[in-house]
N, C-alpha and C. Protein backbone atom coordinates (compact mmCIF):
# COMPACT_ATOMS: atom_id res chain seq x y z
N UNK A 1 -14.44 -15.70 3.18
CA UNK A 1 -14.43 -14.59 2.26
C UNK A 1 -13.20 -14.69 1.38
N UNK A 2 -12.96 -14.15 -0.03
CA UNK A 2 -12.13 -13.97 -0.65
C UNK A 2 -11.54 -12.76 -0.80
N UNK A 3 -10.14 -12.51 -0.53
CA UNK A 3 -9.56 -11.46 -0.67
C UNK A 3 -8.50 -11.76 -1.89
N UNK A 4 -8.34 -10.59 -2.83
CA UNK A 4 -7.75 -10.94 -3.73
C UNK A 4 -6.34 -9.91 -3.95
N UNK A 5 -5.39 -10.73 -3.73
CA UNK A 5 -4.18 -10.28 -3.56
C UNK A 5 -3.49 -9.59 -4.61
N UNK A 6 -3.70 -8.05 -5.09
CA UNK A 6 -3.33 -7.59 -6.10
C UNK A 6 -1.29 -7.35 -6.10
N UNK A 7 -0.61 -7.91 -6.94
CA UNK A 7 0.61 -8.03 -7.18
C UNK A 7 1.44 -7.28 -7.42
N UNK A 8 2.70 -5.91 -7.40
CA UNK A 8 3.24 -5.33 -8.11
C UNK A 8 4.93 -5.44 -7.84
N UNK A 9 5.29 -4.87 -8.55
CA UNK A 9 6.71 -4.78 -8.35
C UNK A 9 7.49 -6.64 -8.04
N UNK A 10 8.36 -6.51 -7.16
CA UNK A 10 9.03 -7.94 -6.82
C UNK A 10 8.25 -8.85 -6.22
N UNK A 11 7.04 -8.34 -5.75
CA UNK A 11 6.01 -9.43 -5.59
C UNK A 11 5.35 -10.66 -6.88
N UNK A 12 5.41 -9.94 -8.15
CA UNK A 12 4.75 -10.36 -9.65
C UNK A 12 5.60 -11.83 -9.30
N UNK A 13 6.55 -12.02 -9.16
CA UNK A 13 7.22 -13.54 -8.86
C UNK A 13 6.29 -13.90 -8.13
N UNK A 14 5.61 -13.99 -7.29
CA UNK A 14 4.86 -14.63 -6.90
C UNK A 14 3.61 -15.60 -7.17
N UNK A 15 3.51 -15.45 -9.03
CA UNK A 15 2.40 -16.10 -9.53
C UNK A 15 2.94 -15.49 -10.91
N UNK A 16 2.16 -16.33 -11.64
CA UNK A 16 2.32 -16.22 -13.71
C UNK A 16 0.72 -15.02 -13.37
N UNK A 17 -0.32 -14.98 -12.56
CA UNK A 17 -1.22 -13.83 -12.87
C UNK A 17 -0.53 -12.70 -12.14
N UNK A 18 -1.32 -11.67 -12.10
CA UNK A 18 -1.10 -10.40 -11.11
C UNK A 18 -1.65 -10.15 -10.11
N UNK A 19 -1.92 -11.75 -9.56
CA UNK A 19 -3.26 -11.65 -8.08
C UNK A 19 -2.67 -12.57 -8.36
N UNK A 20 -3.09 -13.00 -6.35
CA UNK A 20 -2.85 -14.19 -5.85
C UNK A 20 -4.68 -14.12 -4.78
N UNK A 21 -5.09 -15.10 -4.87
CA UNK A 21 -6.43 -15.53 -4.43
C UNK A 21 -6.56 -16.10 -2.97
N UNK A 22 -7.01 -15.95 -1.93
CA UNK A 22 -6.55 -16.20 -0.67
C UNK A 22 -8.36 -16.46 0.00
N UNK A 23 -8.82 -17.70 0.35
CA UNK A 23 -10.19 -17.84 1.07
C UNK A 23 -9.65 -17.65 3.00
N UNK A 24 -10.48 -16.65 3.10
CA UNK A 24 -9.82 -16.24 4.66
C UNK A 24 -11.63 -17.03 5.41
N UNK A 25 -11.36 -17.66 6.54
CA UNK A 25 -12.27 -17.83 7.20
C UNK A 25 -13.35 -16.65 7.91
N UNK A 26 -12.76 -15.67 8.48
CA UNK A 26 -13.16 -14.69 9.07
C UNK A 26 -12.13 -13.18 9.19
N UNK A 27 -13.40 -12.26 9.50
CA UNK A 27 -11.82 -10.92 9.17
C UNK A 27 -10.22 -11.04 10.09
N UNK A 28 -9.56 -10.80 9.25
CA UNK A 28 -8.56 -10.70 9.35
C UNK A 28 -7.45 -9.42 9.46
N UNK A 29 -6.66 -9.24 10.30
CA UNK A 29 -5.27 -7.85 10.07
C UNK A 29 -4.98 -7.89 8.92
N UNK A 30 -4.17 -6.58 8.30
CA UNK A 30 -3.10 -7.21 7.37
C UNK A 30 -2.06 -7.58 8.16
N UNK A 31 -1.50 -7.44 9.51
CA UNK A 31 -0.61 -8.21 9.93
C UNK A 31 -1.07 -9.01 9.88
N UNK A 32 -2.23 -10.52 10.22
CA UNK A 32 -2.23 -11.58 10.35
C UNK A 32 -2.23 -12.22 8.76
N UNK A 33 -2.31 -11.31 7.85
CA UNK A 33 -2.60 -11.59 6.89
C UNK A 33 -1.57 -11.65 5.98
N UNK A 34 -0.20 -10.88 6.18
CA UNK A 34 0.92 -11.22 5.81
C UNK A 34 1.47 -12.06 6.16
N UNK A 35 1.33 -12.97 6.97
CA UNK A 35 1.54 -13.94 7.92
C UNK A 35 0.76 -15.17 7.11
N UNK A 36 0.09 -14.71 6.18
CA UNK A 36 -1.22 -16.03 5.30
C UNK A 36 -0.04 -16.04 3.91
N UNK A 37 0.26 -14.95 3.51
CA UNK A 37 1.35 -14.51 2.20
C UNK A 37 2.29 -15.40 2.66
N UNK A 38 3.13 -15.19 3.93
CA UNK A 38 4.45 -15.81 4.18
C UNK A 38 4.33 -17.25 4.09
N UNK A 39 3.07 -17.82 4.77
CA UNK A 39 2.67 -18.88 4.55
C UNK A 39 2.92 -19.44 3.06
N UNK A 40 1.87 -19.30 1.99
CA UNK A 40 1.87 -19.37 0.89
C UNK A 40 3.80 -19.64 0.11
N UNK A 41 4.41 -18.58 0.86
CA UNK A 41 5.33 -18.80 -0.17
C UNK A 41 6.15 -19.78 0.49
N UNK A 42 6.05 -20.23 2.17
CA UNK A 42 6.65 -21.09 2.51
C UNK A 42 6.35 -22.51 1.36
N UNK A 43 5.31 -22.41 1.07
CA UNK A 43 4.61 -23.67 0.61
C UNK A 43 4.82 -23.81 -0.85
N UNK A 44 4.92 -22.75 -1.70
CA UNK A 44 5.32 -22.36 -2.90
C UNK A 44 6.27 -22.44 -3.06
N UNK A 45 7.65 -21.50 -2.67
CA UNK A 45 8.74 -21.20 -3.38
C UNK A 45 9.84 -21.97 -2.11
N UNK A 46 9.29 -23.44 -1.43
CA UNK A 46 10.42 -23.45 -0.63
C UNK A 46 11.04 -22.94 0.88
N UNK A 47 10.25 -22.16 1.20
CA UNK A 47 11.11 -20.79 2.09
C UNK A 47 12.04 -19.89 1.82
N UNK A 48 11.40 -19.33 0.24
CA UNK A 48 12.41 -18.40 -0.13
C UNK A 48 12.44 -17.06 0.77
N UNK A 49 13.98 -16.85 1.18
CA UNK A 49 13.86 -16.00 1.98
C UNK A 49 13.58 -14.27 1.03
N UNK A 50 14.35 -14.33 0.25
CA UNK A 50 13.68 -13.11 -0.67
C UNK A 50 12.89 -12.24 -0.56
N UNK A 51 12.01 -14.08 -0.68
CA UNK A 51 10.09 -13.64 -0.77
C UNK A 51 9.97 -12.86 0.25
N UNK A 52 10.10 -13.80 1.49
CA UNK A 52 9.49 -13.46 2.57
C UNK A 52 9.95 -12.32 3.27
N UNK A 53 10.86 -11.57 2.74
CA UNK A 53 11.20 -10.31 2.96
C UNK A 53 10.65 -9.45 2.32
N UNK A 54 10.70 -9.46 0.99
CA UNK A 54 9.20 -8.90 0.44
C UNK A 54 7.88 -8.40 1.08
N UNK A 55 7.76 -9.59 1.76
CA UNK A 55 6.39 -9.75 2.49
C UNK A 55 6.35 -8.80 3.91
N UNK A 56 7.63 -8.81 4.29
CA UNK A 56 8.04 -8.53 5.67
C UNK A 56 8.12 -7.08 5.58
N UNK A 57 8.40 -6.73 4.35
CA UNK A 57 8.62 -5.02 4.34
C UNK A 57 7.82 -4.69 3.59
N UNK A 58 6.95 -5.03 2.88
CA UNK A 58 6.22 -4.48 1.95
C UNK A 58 4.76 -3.48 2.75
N UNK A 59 4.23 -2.36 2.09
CA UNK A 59 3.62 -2.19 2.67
C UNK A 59 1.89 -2.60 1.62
N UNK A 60 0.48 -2.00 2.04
CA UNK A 60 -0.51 -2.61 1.36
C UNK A 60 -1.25 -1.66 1.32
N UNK A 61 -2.06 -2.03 0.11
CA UNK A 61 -3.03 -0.85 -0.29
C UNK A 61 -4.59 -1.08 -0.58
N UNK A 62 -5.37 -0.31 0.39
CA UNK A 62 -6.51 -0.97 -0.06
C UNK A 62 -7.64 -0.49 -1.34
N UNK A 63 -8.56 -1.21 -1.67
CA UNK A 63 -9.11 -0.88 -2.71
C UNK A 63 -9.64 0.41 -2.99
N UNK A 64 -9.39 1.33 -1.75
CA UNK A 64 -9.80 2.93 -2.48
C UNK A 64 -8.37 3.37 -2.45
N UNK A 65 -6.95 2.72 -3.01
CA UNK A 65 -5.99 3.04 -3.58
C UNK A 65 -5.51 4.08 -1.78
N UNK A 66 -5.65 3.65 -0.90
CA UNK A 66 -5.10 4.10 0.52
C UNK A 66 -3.87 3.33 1.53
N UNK A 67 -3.11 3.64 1.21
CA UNK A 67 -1.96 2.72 2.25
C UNK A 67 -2.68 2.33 3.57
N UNK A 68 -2.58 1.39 3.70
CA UNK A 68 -3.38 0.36 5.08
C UNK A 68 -1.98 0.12 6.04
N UNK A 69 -2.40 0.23 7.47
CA UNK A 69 -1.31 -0.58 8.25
C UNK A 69 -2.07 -1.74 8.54
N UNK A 70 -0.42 -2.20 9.62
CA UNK A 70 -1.17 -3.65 9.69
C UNK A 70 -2.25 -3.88 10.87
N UNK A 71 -2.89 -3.24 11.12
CA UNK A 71 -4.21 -3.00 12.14
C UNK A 71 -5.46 -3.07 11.46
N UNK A 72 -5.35 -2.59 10.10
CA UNK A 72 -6.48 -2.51 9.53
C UNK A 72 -7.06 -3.62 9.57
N UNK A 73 -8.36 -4.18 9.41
CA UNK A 73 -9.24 -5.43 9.17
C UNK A 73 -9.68 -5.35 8.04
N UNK A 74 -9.46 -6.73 7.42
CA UNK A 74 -10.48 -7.32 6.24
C UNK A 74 -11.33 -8.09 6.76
N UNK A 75 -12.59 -7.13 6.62
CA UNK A 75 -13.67 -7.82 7.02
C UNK A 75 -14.69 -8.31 6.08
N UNK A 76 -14.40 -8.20 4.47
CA UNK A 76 -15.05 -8.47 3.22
C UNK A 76 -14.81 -8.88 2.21
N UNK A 77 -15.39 -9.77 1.51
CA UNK A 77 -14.73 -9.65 0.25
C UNK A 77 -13.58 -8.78 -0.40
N UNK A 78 -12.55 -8.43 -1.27
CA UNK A 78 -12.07 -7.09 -1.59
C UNK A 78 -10.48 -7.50 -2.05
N UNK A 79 -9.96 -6.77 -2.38
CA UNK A 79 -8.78 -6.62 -3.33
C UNK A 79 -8.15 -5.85 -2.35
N UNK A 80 -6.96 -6.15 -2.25
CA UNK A 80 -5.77 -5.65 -1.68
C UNK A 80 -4.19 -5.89 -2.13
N UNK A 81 -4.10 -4.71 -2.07
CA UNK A 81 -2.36 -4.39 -2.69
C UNK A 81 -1.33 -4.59 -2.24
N UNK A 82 -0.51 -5.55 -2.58
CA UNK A 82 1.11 -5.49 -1.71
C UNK A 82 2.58 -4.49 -2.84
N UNK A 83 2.44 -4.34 -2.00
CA UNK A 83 2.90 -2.57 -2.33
C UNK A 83 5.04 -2.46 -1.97
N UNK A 84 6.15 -3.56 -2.58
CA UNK A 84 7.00 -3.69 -2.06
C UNK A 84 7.73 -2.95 -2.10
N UNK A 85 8.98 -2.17 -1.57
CA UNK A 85 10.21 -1.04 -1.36
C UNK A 85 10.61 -1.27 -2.85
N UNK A 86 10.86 -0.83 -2.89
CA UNK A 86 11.68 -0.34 -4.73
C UNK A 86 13.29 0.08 -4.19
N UNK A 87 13.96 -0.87 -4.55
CA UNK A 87 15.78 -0.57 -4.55
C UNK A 87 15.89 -1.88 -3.25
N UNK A 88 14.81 -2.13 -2.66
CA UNK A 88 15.29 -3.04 -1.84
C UNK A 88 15.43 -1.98 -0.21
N UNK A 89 14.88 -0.45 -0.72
CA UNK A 89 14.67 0.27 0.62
C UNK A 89 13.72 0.26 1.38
């Protein structure tokens, strides 16, 4: 399935679009799934640690615009939000 990683704030470094595109085998957490992000930027930016703090604190939003924890399952196709602290809080 494709989940499509909608971008905002200090995440937008993460790509020249405002999504990042992710083929998941089967449903997934968003914990296991930030864990697919951290991945990515290991592979991308180096092991920027930054990023991956970003990733580490950020929280996510799903497509009916609802803060998700990381328990929730993606079990479909769908768009999802990484949603990062603003000030670095």
């Amino acid at each position: 399935m494709k989940v499509k990683l909608e971008l905002f704030g200090a995440s937008r470094d993460f790509s020249n679009k405002d999504f990042l595109e992710f083929n998941i085998k089967e449903k997934i957490s968003i914990k296991d799934f930030r864990k697919e992000i951290i991945n990515y930027v290991k592979v991308n930016f180096k092991e920027n640690e930054g990023f991956k703090k970003i990733v580490e604190t950020s929280a996510f939003c799903s497509e009916d615009n609802n803060i998700i924890n990381d328990n929730y399952k993606i079990t479909k196709d769908q768009k999802i939000a990484i949603i990062p602290p603003i000030g670095g809080g």
